[in-house]
N, C-alpha and C. Protein backbone atom coordinates (compact mmCIF):
# COMPACT_ATOMS: atom_id res chain seq x y z
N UNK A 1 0.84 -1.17 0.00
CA UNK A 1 0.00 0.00 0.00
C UNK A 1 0.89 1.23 0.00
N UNK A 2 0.55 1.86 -1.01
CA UNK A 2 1.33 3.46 -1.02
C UNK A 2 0.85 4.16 -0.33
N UNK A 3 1.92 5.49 0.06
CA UNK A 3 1.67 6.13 0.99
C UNK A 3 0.58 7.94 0.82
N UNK A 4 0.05 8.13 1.64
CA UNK A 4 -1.26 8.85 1.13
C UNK A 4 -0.87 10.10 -0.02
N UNK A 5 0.41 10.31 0.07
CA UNK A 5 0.84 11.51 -0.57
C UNK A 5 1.04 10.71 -1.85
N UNK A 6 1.46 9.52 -1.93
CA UNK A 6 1.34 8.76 -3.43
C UNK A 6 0.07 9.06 -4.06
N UNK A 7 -1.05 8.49 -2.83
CA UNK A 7 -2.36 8.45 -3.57
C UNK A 7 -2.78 9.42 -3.90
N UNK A 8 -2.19 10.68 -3.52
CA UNK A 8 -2.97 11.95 -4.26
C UNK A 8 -2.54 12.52 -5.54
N UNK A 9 -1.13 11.88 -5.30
CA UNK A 9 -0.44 12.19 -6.82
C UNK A 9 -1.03 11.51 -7.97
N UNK A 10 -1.63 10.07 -7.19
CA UNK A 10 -2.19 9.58 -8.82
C UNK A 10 -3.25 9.86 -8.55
N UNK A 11 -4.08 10.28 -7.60
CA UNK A 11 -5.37 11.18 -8.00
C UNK A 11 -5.35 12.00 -8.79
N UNK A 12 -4.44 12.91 -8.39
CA UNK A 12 -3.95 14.23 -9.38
C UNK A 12 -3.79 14.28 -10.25
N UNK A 13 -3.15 12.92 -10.53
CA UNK A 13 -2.76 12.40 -12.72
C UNK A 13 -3.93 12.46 -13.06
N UNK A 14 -4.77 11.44 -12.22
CA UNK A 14 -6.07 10.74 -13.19
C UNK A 14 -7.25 11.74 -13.42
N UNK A 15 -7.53 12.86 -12.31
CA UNK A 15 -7.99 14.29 -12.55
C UNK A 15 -7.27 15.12 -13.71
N UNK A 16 -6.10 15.12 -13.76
CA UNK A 16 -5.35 15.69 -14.42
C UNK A 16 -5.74 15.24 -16.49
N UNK A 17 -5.53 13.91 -16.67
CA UNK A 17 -6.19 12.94 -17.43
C UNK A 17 -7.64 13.37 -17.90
N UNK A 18 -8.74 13.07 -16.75
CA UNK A 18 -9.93 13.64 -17.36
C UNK A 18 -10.03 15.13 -17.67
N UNK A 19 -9.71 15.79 -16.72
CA UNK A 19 -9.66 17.49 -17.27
C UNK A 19 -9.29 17.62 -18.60
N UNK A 20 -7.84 16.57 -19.30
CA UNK A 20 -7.42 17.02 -20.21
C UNK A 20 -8.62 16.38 -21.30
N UNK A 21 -8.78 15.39 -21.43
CA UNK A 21 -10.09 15.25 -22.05
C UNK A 21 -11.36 15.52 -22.16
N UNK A 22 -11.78 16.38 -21.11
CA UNK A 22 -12.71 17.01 -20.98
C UNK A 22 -12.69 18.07 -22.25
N UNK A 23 -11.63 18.82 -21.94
CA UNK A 23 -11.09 20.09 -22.83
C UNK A 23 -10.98 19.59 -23.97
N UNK A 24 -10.70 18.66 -24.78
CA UNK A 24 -10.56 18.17 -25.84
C UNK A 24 -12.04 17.97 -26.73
N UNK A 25 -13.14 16.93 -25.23
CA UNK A 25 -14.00 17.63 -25.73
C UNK A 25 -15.21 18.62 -25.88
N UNK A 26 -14.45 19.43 -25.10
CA UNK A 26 -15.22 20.86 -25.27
C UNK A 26 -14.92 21.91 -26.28
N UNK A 27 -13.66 21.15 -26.79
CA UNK A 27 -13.20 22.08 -28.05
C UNK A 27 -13.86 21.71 -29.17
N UNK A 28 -13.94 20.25 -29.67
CA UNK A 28 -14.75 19.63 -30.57
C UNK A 28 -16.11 19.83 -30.43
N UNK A 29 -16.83 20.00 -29.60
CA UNK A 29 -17.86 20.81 -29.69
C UNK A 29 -18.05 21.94 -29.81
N UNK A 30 -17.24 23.27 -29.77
CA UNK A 30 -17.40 23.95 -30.45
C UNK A 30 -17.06 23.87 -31.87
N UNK A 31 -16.06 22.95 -32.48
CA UNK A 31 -16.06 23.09 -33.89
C UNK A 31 -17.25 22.79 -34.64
N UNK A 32 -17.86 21.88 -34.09
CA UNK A 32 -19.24 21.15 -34.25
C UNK A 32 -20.27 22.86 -34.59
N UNK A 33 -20.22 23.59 -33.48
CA UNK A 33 -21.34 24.06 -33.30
C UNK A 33 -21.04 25.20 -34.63
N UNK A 34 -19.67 25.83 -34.60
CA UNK A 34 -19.38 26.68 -35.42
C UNK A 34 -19.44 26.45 -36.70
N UNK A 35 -19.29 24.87 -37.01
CA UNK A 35 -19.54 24.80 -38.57
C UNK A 35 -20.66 24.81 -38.40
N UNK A 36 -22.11 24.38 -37.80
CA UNK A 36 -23.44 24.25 -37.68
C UNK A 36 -23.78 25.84 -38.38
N UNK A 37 -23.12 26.71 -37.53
CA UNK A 37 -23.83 27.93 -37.54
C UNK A 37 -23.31 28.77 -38.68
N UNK A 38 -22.11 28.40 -39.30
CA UNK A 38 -21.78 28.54 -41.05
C UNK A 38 -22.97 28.16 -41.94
N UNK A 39 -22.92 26.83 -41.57
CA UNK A 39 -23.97 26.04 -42.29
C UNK A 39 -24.97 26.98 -42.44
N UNK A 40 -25.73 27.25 -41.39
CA UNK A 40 -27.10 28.09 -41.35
C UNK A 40 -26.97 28.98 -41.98
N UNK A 41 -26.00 30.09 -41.53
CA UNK A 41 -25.56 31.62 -42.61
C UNK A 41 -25.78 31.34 -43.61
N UNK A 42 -24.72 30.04 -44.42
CA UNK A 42 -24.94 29.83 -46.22
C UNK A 42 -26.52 29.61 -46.42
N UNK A 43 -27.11 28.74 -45.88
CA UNK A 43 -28.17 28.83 -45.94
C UNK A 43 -29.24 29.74 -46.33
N UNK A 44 -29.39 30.60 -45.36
CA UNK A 44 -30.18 31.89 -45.23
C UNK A 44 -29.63 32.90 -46.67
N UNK A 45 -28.05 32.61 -46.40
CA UNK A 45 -27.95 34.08 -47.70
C UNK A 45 -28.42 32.91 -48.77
N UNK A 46 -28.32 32.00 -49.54
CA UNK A 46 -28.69 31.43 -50.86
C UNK A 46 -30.25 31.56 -50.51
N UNK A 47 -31.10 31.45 -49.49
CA UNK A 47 -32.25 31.82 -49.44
C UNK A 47 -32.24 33.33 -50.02
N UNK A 48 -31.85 33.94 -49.20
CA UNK A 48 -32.08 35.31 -49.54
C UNK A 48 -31.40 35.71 -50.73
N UNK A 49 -30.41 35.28 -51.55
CA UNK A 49 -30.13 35.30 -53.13
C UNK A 49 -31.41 35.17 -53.90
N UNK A 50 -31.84 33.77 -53.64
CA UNK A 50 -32.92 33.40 -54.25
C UNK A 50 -34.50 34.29 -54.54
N UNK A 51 -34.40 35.03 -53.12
CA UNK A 51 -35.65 36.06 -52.82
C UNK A 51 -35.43 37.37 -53.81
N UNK A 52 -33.93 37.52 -53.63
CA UNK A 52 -33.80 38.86 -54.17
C UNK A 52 -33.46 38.33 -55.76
N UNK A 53 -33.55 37.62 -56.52
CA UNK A 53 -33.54 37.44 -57.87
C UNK A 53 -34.99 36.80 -58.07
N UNK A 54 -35.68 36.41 -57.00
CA UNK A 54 -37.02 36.41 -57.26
C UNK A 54 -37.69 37.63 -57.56
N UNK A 55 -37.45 38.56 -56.81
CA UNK A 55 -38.02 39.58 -56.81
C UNK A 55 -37.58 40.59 -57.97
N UNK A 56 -36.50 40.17 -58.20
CA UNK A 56 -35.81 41.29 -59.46
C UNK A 56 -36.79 40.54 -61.17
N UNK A 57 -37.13 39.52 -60.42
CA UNK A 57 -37.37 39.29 -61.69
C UNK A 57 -38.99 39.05 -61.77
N UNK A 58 -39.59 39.46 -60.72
CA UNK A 58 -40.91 39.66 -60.65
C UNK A 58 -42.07 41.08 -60.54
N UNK A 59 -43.06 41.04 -61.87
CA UNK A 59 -43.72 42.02 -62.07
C UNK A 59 -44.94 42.04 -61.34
N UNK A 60 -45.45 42.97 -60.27
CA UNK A 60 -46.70 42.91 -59.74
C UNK A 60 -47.51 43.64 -60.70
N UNK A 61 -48.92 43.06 -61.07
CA UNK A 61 -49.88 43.42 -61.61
C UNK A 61 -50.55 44.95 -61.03
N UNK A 62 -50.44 45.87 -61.77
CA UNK A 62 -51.37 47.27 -61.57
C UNK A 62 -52.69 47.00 -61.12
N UNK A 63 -53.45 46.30 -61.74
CA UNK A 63 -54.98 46.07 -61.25
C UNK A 63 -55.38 45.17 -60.18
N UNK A 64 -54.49 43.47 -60.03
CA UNK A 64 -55.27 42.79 -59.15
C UNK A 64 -53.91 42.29 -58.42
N UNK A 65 -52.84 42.96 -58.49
CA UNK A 65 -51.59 42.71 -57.57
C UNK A 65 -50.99 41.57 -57.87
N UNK A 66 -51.41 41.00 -58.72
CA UNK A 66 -50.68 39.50 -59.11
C UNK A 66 -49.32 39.51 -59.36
N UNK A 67 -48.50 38.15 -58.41
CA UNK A 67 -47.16 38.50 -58.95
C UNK A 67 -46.73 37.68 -59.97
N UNK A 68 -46.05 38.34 -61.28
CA UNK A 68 -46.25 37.57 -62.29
C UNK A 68 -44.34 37.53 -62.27
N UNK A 69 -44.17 36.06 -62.58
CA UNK A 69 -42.72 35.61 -62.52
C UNK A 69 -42.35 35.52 -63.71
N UNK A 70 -42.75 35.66 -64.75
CA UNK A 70 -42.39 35.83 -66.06
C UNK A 70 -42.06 37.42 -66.47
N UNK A 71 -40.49 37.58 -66.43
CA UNK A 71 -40.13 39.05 -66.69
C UNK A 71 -40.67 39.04 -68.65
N UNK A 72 -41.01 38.59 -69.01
CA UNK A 72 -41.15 39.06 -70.52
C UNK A 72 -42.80 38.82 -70.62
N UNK A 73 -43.21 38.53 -69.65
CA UNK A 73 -45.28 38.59 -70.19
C UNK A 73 -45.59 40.32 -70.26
N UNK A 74 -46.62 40.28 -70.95
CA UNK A 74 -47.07 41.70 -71.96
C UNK A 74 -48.30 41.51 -70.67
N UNK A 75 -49.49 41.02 -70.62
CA UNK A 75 -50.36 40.60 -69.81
C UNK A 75 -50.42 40.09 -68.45
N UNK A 76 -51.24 40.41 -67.51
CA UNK A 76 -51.46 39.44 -66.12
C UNK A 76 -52.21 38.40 -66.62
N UNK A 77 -51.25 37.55 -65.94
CA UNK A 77 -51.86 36.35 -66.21
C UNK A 77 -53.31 35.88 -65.96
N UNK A 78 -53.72 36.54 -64.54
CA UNK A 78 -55.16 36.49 -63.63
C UNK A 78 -55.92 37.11 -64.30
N UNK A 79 -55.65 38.36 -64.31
CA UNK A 79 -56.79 39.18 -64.54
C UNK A 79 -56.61 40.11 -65.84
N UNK A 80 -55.66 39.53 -66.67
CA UNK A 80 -55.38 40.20 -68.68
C UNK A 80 -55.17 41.33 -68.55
N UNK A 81 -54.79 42.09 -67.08
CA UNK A 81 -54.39 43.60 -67.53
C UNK A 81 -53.10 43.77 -68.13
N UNK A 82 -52.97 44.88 -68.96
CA UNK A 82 -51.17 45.17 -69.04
C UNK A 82 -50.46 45.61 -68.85
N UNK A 83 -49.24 44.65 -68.66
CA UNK A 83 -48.44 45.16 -67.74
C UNK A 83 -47.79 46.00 -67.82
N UNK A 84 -47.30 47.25 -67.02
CA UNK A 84 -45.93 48.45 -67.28
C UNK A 84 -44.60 47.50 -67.12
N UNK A 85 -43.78 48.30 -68.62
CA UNK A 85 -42.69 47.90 -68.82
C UNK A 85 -41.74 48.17 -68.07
């Protein structure tokens, strides 16, 4: 049997041990979370690309508000008014 000041030293390792793996993985979880939250950003902006070339390329109808997604129609589709160029 070792003596008590032994046993605290290898307490101390084996604390020493988990702490260090602890940290290891608390770091990997943040890489985790930080690519997550990249992820989302790309996300949202190709959403919002998408909105704003939706919209560039969409004519609302003068008479019944229709949004017409065809940048080259002469007519609303709904309601046959015509459209401003």
């Amino acid at each position: 049997m070792g003596s008590l000041k032994d046993d605290w030293k290898e307490t101390g390792k084996d604390l020493g041990g988990a702490f260090k793996q602890l940290g290891k993985s608390i770091v990997k979880s943040g890489a985790v979370v930080v690519n997550k939250a990249n992820d989302w950003a790309e996300r949202d902006d190709a959403k919002e690309a998408a909105r704003e070339e939706k919209a560039a390329n969409t004519v609302i109808c003068p008479d019944c508000g229709a949004e017409i997604t065809d940048p080259e129609a002469v007519f609303c589709l709904k309601c046959g008014a015509k459209l401003a160029k």
